[in-house]
Protein backbone atom coordinates (compact mmCIF):
# COMPACT_ATOMS: atom_id res chain seq x y z
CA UNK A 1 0.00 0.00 0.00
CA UNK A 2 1.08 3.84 -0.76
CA UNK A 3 0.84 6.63 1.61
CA UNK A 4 0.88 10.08 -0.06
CA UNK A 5 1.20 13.50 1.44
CA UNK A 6 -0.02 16.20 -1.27
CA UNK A 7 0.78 20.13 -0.90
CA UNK A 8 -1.53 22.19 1.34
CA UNK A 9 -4.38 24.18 -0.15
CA UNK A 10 -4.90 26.34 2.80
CA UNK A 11 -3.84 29.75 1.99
CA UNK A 12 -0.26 30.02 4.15
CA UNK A 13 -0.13 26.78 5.50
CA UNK A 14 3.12 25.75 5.40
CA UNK A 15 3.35 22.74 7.40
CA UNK A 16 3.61 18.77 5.57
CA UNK A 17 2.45 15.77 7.29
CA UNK A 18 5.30 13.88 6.06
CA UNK A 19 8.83 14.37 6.19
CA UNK A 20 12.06 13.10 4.48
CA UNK A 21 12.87 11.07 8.37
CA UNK A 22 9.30 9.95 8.62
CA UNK A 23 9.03 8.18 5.76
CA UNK A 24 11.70 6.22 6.17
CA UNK A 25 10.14 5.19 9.34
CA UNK A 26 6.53 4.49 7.37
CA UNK A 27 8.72 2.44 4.74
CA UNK A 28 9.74 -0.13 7.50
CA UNK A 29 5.81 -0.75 8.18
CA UNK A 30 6.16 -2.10 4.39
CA UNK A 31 4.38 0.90 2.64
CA UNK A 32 5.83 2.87 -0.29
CA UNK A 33 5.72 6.75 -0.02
CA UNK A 34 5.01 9.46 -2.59
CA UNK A 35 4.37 13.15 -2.11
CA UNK A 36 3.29 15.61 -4.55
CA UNK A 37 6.25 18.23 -5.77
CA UNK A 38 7.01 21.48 -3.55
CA UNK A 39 4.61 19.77 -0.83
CA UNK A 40 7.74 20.08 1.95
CA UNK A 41 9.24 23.43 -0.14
CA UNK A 42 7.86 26.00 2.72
CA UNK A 43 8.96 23.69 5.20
CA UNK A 44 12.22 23.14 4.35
CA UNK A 45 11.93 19.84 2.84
CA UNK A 46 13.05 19.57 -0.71
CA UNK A 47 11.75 17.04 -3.23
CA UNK A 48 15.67 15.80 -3.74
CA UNK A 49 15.39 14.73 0.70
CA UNK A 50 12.38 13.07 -0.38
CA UNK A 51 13.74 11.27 -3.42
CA UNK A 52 16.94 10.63 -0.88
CA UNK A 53 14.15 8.95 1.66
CA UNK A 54 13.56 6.73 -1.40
CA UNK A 55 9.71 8.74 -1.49
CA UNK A 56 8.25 8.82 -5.08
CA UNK A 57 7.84 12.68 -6.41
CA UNK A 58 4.54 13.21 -8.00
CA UNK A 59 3.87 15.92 -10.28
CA UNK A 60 -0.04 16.73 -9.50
CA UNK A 61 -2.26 16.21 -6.96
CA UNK A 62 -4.57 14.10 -8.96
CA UNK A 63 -1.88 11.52 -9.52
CA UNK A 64 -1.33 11.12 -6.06
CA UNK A 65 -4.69 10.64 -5.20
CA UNK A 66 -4.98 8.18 -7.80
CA UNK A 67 -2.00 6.24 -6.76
CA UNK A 68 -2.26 6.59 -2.77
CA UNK A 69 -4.01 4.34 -0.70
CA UNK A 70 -3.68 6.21 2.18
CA UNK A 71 -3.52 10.19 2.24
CA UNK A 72 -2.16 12.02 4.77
CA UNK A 73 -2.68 16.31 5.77
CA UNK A 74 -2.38 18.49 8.11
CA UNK A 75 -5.58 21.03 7.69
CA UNK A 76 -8.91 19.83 6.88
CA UNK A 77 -9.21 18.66 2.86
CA UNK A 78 -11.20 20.98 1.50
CA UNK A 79 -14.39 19.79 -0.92
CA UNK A 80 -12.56 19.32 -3.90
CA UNK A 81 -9.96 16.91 -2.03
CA UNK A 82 -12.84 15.07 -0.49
CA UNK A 83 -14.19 14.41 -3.78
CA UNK A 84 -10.66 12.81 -5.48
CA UNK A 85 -11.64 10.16 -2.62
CA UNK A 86 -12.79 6.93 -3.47
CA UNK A 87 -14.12 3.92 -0.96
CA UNK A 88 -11.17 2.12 0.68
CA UNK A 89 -9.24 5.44 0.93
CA UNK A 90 -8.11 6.36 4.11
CA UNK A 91 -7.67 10.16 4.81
CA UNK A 92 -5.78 10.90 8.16
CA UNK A 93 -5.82 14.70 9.11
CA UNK A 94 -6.81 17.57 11.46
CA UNK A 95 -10.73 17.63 10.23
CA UNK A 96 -12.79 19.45 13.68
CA UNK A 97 -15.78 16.73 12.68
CA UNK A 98 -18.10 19.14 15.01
CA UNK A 99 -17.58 22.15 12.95
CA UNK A 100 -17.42 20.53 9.61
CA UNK A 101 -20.40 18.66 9.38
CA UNK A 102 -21.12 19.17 5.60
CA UNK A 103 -17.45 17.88 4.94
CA UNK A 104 -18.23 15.11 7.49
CA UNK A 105 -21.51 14.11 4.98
CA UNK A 106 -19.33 14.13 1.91
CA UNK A 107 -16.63 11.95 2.81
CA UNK A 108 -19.45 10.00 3.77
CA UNK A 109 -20.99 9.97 0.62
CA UNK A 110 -17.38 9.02 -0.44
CA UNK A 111 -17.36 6.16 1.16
CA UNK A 112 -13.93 6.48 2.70
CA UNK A 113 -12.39 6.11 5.66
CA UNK A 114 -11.32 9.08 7.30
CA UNK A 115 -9.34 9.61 10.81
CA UNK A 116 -9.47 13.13 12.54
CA UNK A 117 -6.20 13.45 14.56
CA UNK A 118 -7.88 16.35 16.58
CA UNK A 119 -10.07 13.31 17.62
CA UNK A 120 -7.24 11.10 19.05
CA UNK A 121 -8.57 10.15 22.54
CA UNK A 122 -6.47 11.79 25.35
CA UNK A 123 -5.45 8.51 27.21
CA UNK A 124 -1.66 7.50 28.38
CA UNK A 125 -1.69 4.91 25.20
CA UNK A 126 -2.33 7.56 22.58
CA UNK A 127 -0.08 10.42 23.89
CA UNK A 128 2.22 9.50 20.61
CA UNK A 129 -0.40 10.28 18.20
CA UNK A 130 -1.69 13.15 19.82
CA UNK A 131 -1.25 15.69 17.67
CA UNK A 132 -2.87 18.90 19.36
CA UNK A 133 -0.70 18.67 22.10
CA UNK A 134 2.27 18.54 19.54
CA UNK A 135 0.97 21.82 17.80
CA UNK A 136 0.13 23.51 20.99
CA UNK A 137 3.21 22.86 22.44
CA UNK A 138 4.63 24.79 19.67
CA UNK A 139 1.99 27.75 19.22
CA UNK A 140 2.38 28.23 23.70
CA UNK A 141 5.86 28.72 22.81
CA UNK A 142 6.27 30.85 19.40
CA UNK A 143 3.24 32.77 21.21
CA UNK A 144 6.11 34.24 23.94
CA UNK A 145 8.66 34.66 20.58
CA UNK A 146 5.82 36.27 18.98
CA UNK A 147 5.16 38.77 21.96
CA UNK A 148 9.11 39.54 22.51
CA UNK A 149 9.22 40.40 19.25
CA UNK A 150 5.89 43.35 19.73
CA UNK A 151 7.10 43.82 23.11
CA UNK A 152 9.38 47.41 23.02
CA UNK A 153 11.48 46.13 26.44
CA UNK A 154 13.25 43.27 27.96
CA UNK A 155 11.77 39.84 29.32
CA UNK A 156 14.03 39.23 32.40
CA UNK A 157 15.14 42.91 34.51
CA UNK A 158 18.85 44.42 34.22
CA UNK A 159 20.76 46.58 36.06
CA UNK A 160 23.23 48.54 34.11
CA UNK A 161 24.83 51.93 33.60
CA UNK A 162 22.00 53.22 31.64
CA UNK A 163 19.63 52.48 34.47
CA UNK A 164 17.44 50.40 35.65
CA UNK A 165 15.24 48.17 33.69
CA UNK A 166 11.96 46.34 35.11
CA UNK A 167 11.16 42.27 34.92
CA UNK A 168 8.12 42.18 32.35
CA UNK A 169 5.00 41.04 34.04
CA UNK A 170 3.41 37.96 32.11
CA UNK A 171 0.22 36.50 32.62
CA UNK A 172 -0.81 33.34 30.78
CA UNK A 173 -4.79 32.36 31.19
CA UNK A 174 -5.14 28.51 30.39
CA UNK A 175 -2.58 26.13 31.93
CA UNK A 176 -3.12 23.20 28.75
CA UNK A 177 -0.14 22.37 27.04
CA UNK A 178 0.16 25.77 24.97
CA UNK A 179 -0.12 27.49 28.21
CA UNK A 180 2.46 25.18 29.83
CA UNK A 181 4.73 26.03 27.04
CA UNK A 182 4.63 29.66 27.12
CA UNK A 183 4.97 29.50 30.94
CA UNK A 184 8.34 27.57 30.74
CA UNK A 185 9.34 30.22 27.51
CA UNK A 186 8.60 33.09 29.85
CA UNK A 187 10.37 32.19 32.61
CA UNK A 188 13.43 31.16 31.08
CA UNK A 189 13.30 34.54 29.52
CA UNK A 190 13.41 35.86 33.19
CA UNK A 191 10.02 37.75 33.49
CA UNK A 192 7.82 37.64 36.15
CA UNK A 193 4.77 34.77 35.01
CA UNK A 194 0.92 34.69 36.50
CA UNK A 195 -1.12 31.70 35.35
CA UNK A 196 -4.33 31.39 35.78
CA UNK A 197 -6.89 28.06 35.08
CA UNK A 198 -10.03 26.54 36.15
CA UNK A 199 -8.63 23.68 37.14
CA UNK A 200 -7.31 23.72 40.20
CA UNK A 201 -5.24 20.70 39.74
CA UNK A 202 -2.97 22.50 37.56
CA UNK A 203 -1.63 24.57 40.46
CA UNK A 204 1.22 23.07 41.33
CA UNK A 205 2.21 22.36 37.91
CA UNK A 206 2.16 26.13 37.12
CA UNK A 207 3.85 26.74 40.43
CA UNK A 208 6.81 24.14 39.63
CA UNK A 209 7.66 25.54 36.38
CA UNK A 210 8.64 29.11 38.25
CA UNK A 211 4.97 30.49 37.83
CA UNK A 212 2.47 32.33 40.52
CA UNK A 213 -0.95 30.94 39.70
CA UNK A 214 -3.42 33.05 40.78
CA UNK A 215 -6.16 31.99 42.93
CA UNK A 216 -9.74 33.37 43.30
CA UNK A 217 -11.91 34.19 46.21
CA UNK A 218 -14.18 32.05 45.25
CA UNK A 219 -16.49 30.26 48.31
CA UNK A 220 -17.85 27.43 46.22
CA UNK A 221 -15.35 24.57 44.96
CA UNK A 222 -15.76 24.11 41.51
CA UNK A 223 -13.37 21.56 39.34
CA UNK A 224 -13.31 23.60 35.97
CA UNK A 225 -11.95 20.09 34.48
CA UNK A 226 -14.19 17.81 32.25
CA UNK A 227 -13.89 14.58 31.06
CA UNK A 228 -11.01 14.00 28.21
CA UNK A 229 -8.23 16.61 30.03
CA UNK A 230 -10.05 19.95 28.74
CA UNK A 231 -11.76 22.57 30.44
CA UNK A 232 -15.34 23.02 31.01
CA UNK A 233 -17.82 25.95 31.09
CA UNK A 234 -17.80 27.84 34.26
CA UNK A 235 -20.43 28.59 36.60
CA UNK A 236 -21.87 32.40 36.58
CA UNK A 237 -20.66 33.47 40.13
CA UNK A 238 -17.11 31.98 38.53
CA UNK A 239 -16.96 34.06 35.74
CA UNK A 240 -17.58 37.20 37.87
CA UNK A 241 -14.79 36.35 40.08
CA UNK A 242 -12.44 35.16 37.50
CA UNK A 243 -13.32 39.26 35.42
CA UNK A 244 -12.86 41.01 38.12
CA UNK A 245 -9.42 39.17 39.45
CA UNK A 246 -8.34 39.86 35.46
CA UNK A 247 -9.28 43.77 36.09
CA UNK A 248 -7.38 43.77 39.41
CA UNK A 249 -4.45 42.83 37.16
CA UNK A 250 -4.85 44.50 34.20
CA UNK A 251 -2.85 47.44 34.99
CA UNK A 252 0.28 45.51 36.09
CA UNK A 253 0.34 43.43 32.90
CA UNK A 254 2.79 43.65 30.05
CA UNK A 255 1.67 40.86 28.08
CA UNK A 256 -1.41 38.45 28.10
CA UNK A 257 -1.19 35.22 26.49
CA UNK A 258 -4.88 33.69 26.39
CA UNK A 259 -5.34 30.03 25.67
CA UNK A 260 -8.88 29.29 27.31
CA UNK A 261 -10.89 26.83 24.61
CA UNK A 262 -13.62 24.32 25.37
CA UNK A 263 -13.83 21.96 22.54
CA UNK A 264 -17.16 22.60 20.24
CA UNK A 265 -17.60 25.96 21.62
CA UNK A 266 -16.47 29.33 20.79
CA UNK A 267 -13.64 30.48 22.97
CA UNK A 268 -15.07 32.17 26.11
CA UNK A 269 -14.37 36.03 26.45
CA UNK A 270 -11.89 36.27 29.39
CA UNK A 271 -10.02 40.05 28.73
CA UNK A 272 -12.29 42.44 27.94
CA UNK A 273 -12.54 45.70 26.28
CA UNK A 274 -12.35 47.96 29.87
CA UNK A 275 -9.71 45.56 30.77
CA UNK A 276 -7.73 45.98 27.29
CA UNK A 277 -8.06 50.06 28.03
CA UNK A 278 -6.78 49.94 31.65
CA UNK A 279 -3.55 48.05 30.34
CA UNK A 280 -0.52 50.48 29.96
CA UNK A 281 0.53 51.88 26.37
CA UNK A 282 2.87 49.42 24.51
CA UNK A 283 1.20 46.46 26.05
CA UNK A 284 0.89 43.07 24.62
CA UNK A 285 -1.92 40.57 23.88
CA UNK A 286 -1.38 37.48 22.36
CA UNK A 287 -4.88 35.19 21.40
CA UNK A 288 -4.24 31.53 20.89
CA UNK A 289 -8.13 31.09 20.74
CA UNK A 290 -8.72 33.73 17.57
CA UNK A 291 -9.94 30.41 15.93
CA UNK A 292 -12.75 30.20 17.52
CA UNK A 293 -13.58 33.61 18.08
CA UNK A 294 -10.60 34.85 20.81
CA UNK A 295 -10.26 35.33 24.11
CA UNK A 296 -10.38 39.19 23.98
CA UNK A 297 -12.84 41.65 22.71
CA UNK A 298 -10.41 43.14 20.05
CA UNK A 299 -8.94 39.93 18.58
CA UNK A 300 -9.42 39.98 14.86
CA UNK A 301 -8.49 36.63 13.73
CA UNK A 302 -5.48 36.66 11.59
CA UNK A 303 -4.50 40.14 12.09
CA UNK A 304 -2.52 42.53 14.29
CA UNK A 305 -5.01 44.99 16.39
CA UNK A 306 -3.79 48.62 18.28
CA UNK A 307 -6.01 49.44 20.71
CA UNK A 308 -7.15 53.67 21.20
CA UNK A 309 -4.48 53.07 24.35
CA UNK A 310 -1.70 51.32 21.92
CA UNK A 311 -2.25 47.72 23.49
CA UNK A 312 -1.43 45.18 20.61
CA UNK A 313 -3.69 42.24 20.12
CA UNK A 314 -2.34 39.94 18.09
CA UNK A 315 -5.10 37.02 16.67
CA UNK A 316 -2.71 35.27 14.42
CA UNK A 317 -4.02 31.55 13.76
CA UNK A 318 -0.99 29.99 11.67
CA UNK A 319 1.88 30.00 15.04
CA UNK A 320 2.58 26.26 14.24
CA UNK A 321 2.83 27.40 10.56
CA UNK A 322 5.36 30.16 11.76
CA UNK A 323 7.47 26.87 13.35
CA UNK A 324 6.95 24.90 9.71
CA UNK A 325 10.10 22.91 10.03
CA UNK A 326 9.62 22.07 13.54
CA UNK A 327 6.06 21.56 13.36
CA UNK A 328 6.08 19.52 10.71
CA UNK A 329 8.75 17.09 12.05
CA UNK A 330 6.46 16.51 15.31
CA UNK A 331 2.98 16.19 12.96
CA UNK A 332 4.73 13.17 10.85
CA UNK A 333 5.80 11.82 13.75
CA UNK A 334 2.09 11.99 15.23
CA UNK A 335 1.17 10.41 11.83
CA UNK A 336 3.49 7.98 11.78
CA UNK A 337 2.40 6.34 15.29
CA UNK A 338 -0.90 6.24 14.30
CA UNK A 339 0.42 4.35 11.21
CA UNK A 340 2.28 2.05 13.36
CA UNK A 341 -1.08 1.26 15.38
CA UNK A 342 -2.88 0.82 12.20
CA UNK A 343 -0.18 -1.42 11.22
CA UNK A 344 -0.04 -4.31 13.93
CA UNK A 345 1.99 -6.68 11.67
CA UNK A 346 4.47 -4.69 9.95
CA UNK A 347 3.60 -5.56 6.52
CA UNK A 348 2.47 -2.60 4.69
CA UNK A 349 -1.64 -3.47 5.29
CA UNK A 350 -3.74 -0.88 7.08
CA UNK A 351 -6.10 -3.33 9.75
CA UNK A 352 -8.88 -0.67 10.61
CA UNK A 353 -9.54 -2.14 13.95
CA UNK A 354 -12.67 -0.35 15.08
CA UNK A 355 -12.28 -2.25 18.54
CA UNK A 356 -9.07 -0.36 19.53
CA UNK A 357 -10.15 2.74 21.77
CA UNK A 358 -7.50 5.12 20.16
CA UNK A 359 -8.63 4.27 16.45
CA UNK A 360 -11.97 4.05 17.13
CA UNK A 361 -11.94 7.33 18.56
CA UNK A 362 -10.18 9.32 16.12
CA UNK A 363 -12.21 7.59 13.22
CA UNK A 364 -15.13 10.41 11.69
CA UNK A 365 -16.38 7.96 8.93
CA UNK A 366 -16.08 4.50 8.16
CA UNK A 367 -17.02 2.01 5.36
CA UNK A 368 -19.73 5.00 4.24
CA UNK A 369 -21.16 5.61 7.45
CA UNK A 370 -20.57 8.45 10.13
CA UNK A 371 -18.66 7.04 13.31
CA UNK A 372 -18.82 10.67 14.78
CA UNK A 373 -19.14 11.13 17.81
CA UNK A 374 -17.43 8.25 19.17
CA UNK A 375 -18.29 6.28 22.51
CA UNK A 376 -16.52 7.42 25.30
CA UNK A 377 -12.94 5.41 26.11
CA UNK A 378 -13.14 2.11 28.18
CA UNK A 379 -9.73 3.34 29.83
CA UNK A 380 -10.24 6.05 32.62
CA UNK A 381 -7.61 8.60 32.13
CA UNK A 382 -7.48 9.13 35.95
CA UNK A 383 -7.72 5.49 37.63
CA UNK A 384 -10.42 6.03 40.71
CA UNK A 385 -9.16 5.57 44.44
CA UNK A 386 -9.90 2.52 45.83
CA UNK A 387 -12.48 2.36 48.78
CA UNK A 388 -10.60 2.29 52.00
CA UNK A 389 -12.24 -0.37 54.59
CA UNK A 390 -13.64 1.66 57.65
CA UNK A 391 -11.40 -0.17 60.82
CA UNK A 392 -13.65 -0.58 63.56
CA UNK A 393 -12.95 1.81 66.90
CA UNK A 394 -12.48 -0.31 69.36
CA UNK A 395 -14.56 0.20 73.13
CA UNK A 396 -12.08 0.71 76.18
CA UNK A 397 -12.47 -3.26 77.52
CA UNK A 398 -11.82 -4.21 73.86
CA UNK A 399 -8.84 -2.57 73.86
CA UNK A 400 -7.45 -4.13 77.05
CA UNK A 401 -8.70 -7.17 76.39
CA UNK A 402 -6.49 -6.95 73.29
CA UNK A 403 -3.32 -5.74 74.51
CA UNK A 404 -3.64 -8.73 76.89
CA UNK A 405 -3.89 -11.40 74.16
CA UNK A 406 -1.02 -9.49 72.98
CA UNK A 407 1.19 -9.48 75.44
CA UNK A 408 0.41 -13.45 76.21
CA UNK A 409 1.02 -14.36 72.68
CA UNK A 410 4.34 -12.36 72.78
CA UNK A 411 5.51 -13.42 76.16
CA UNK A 412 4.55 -17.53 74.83
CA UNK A 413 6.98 -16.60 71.47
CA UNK A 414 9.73 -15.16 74.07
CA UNK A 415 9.73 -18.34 76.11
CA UNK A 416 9.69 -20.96 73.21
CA UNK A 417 12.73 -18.87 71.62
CA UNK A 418 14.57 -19.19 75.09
CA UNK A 419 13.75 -22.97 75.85
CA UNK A 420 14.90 -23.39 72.23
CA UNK A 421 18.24 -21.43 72.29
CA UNK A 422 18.83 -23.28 76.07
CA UNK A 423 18.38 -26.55 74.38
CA UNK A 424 21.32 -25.49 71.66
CA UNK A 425 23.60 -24.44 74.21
CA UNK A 426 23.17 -27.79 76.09
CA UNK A 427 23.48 -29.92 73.57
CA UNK A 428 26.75 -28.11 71.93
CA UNK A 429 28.00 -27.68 75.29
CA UNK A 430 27.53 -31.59 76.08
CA UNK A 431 30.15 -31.79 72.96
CA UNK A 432 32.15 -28.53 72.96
CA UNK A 433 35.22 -28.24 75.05
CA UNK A 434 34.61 -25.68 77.69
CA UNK A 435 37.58 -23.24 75.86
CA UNK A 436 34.99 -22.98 73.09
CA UNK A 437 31.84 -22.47 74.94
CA UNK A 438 33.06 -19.32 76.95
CA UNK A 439 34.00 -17.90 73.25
CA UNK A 440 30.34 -19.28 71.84
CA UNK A 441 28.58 -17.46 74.92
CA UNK A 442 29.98 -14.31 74.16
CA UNK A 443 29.22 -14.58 70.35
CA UNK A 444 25.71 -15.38 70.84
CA UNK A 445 24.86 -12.14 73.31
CA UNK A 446 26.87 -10.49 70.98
CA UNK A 447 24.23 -11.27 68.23
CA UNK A 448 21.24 -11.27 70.84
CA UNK A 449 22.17 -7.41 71.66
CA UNK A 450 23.16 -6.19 68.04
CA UNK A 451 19.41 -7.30 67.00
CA UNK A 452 17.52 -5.24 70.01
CA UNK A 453 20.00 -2.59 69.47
CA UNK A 454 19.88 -2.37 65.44
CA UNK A 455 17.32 -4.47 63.63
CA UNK A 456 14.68 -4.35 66.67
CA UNK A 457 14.87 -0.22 65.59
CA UNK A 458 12.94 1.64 63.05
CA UNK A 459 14.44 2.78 59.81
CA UNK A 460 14.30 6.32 60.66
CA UNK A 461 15.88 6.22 64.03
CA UNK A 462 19.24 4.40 62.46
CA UNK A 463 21.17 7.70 62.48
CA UNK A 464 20.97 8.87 65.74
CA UNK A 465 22.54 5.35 66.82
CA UNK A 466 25.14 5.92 64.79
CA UNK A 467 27.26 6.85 68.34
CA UNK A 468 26.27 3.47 70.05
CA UNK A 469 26.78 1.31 67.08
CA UNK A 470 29.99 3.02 66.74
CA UNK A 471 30.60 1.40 70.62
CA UNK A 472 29.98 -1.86 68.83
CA UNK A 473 32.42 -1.33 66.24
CA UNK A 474 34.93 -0.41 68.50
CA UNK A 475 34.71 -3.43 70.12
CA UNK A 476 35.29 -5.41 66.72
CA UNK A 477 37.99 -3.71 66.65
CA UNK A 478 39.52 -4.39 69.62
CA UNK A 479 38.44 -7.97 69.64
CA UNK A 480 40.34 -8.61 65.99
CA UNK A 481 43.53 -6.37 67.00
CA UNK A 482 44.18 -9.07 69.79
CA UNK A 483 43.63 -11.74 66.93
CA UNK A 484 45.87 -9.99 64.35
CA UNK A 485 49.20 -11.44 65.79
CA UNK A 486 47.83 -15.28 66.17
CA UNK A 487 50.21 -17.50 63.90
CA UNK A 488 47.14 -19.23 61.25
CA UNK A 489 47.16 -16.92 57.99
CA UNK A 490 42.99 -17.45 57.96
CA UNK A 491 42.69 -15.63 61.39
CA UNK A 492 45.12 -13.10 60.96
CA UNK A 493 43.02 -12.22 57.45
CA UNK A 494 39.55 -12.56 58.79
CA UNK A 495 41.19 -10.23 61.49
CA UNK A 496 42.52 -7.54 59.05
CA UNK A 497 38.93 -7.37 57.54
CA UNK A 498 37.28 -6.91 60.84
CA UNK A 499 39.33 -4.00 61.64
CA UNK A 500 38.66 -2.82 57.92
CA UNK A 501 35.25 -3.25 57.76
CA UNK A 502 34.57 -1.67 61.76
CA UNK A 503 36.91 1.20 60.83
CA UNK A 504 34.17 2.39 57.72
CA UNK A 505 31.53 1.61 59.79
CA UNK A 506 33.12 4.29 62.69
CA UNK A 507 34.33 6.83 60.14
CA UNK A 508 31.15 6.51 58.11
CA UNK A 509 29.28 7.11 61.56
CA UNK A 510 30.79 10.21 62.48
CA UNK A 511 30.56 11.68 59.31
CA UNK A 512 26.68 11.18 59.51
CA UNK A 513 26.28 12.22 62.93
CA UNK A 514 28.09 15.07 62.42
CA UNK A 515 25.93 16.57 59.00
CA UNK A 516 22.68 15.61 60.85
CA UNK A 517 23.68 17.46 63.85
CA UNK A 518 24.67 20.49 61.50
CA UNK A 519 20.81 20.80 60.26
CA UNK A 520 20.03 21.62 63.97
CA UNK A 521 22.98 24.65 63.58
CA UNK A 522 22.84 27.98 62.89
CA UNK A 523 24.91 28.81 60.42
C-alpha cells in the first residue's frame, strides 16, 4: 500500500504531514511513499530529501490521489480533495468533525475512511499520536517569541549603567499544554509569570515551572476540568470572580497570552474591552483562541489589532505554521504512530480495527457511514481511588482485652525462643570443650544485643545510633587487633577485615552524625 502526502491548499499553511525522516520510518511498516512536488518546499523539505528517503515525487495532486491508498494532511481537505476520494481510501488529518459537518456528509458519501487526529482520545496509550498537544506545544511557545518580538522592552530585569530596567509582568490564562509552554518560555526569559486556570489541579504544575498561579476568592469549589483533560464551562458566580481578578491585574500586565478553549464551543471572552483600556501603552496581547472567536474583545483573527491606548492584540491563527520545520517534524511523527497502530503486523496493510479505543476514537467515517461522535474510552484517564475499609474503633475493655492477648502471645513466642536457644547451648556444650563455649557465649549475646539494638529499631531512628553502634564497632575492633598477631594466615586475614570493615563503619558514623547534627545549627 502507498501513503501520499499532497501540498496544502490552505492559503499560508506551510506545514507537511510527512517528512524526508518519517518516511523512512513508514517504509519499514512495508508501505511505499510518494508526495506531490514542492509539498515540503515552505517547510524546508526539498523534493531531492524526499527522493533521498527513497519517497516517489509526483507531479499533481490528482496523480497522487490516484496512486495513494492512504492520504495524509495536516488542515482539513477541502471539498474538492474530499471528492478525489474513493471507498477504501483512508484520509488521516486535522478535520474538527463538530464544525465541519457538511465535509463530514461528503466523505461519507465518499465512502472512505477518514481519521481526525484532533479526535485522538487523550489517554496514556495515545499520547504519541496526539497531535494537538504537539501543535500547541509549539503555538504556547512561538506565542512568547511572537510577543518579545511586539514587546518594546526586555523579558528578564537588568541593572546597568544606563539604568534600571523592570522584569516584564506575564500573565498566561489557560494552563493546557500551549499554556504550559509559554509558561516555561517566559520564565526562562526571566520575566515575572501569573497563570491562571479553572482547574485547580494545575496549580502546582504552574507553580513548579517558576509560575504564581493566581487563585480566586471564590467560596464554592468548583473543578473547571471535564472529562477527556479539557476545560469546562464555568459557573456564573465563577466568571464574575475570575473578570474582576483579570481587572485587578490589568494594569500591572505587560503581556497576556490567552489560551482558554472548550472543545465545540467558541472560545469564552476572558479580557475584555475595559480591561484591554486599563492596560498600559505598549502592552501586549497574544490570542491563541482567535480560531474560535478569541479570548479578547479586540482579537481579529489573523490580524494585528492597536487598541485607542496602543495595546497590541495579536489574533494570528498559523503559530505552528510560523514553526513549519519544527512543526512539521512533530505532525509526521504523530502520523506515523498512528500508522504504526494501524499497522499491527508490519507488513504494509492498514487493519482498521474499530475495537481499539484510540482508532476508534479518532475515526469520523467509516465504510460509508458516520462514526462521529465516538463512545466514550473504556480506559479512565485518571484510575479512581480505591475504597478504603472503615477499621472498627475499638470500646475501652476491647482494647485491654487486646493488649492482653497481645502481650500473652508475645511473652509464649519469648519463652519458646529461650527454651529453644537453652536446648542449643546444652546440647553443643555436652560436645564442645569448655575453651569454646566461653568464646560461643559471648558470640551469641553479641548477636542477641546487636538485634535489640539495630534491627529491633525503626528505619528512621538508624542515624541517631550511629554513636552506640559506633561502641559496637569499637569493640570489633579491639576484639580482631588481639587476633591480628595469632600464627594461622585465615585468622590473621579474617582479622585484618574486621578491623577494615569496623573502621568504615566508625568513620562513616561520624561523618553522619556530624551533618545531621549540622541541620540543627545555625549557620
Amino acid at each position: 500500500m502507498k501513503i501520499g502526502t499532497p501540498k496544502e491548499l490552505y492559503a499560508g499553511e506551510a506545514r507537511v504531514a510527512m517528512t524526508p525522516d518519517s518516511a523512512l520510518q513508514l517504509q519499514k511498516l512495508g508501505y511505499d511513499c510518494v508526495v506531490e512536488t514542492g509539498a515540503g518546499k515552505a517547510a524546508g523539505f526539498s523534493d531531492d530529501a524526499y527522493r533521498a528517503a527513497g519517497v516517489a515525487v509526483l507531479d499533481t495532486a490528482t496523480e497522487l490521489y490516484a496512486n495513494a491508498d492512504v492520504i495524509a494532511k495536516v488542515r482539513p481537505p477541502e471539498s474538492s480533495e474530499v471528492q478525489r476520494l474513493t471507498p477504501g481510501k483512508t484520509l488521516i488529518s486535522f478535520f474538527y468533525p463538530a464544525q465541519n459537518t457538511a465535509l463530514l456528509e461528503e466523505a461519507k458519501e465518499k465512502g472512505a475512511n477518514v481519521i481526525a487526529m484532533d479526535m485522538v482520545p487523550r489517554i496514556s496509550r495515545a499520547q504519541k499520536m496526539d497531535a494537538l498537544s504537539s501543535m500547541a506545544n509549539i503555538a504556547g511557545y512561538r506565542a512568547v517569541i511572537e510577543a518579545g518580538n511586539q514587546f518594546g522592552r526586555f523579558f528578564t530585569g537588568q541593572v546597568t549603567a544606563a539604568g534600571k530596567v523592570p522584569p516584564a509582568k506575564v500573565l498566561i490564562i489557560g494552563a493546557g499544554v500551549a499554556g504550559l509552554a509559554a509558561i516555561g518560555t517566559a520564565t526562562s526569559l526571566g520575566a515575572i509569570v501569573y497563570a491562571f486556570d479553572v482547574r485547580p489541579e494545575v496549580a502546582e504544575q504552574i507553580e513548579s515551572m517558576g509560575a504564581q498561579f493566581v487563585y480566586l476568592e471564590f467560596e464554592a469549589t468548583q473543578d473547571g476540568a471535564a472529562t477527556g483533560g479539557y476545560a469546562a464551562p464555568s459557573s456564573p458566580e465563577f466568571r464574575e470572580k475570575q473578570l474582576a481578578k483579570f481587572r485587578e491585574l490589568a494594569p500591572e500586565i505587560d503581556i497576556v497570552i490567552t489560551t482558554a478553549l472548550i472543545p465545540g464551543r467558541d472560545a469564552p471572552k476572558l479580557w475584555l474591552a475595559d480591561m484591554v483600556a486599563s492596560m498600559k501603552p505598549g502592552s501586549v496581547i497574544i490570542d491563541l483562541a482567535a480560531e474560535r472567536g478569541g479570548n479578547c474583545d479586540l482579537t481579529v483573527a489573523d490580524q494585528r489589532v492597536v487598541s485607542d491606548n496602543g495595546v497590541i492584540v495579536i489574533g494570528y491563527t498559523d503559530f505552528p505554521s510560523r514553526m513549519a520545520a519544527q512543526s512539521s517534524t512533530l505532525y509526521s511523527t504523530n502520523i506515523r504512530h498512528m500508522m504504526t497502530d494501524l499497522t499491527p503486523a508490519k507488513d504494509g496493510k492498514l487493519v482498521h480495527n474499530m475495537e481499539d479505543d484510540v482508532i476508534r476514537g479518532a475515526t469520523v467515517t467509516f465504510e460509508g457511514a458516520i462514526t462521529f461522535p465516538p463512545p466514550p474510552p473504556k480506559v479512565q484517564a485518571i484510575a479512581a481511588a480505591k475504597l478504603k475499609e472503615k477499621v472498627k474503633e475499638l470500646t475501652h475493655d476491647e482494647k485491654r482485652a487486646k493488649e492482653a492477648a497481645d502481650f500473652k502471645a508475645q511473652t509464649t513466642n519469648q519463652v519458646k525462643l529461650l527454651a529453644i536457644g537453652t536446648a542449643v547451648m546444652l546440647l553443643v556444650g555436652a560436645f564442645a570443650p569448655a575453651s569454646f563455649m566461653s568464646h560461643f557465649i559471648v558470640f551469641v549475646l553479641a548477636c542477641f544485643i546487636g538485634f535489640q539494638v539495630i534491627w529491633g529499631v525503626s528505619h528512621s531512628l538508624h542515624t541517631p545510633l550511629m554513636a552506640l553502634t559506633n561502641a559496637i564497632s569499637g569493640i570489633v575492633i579491639l576484639g580482631a587487633l588481639l587476633q591480628i598477631g595469632s600464627g594461622n594466615w585465615l585468622v590473621v586475614t579474617l582479622a585484618a577485615l574486621s578491623v577494615l570493615v569496623a573502621t568504615i563503619n566508625i568513620v562513616g558514623g561520624f561523618l553522619v552524625t556530624r551533618r545531621m547534627l549540622a541541620m540543627f545549627q545555625k549557620s
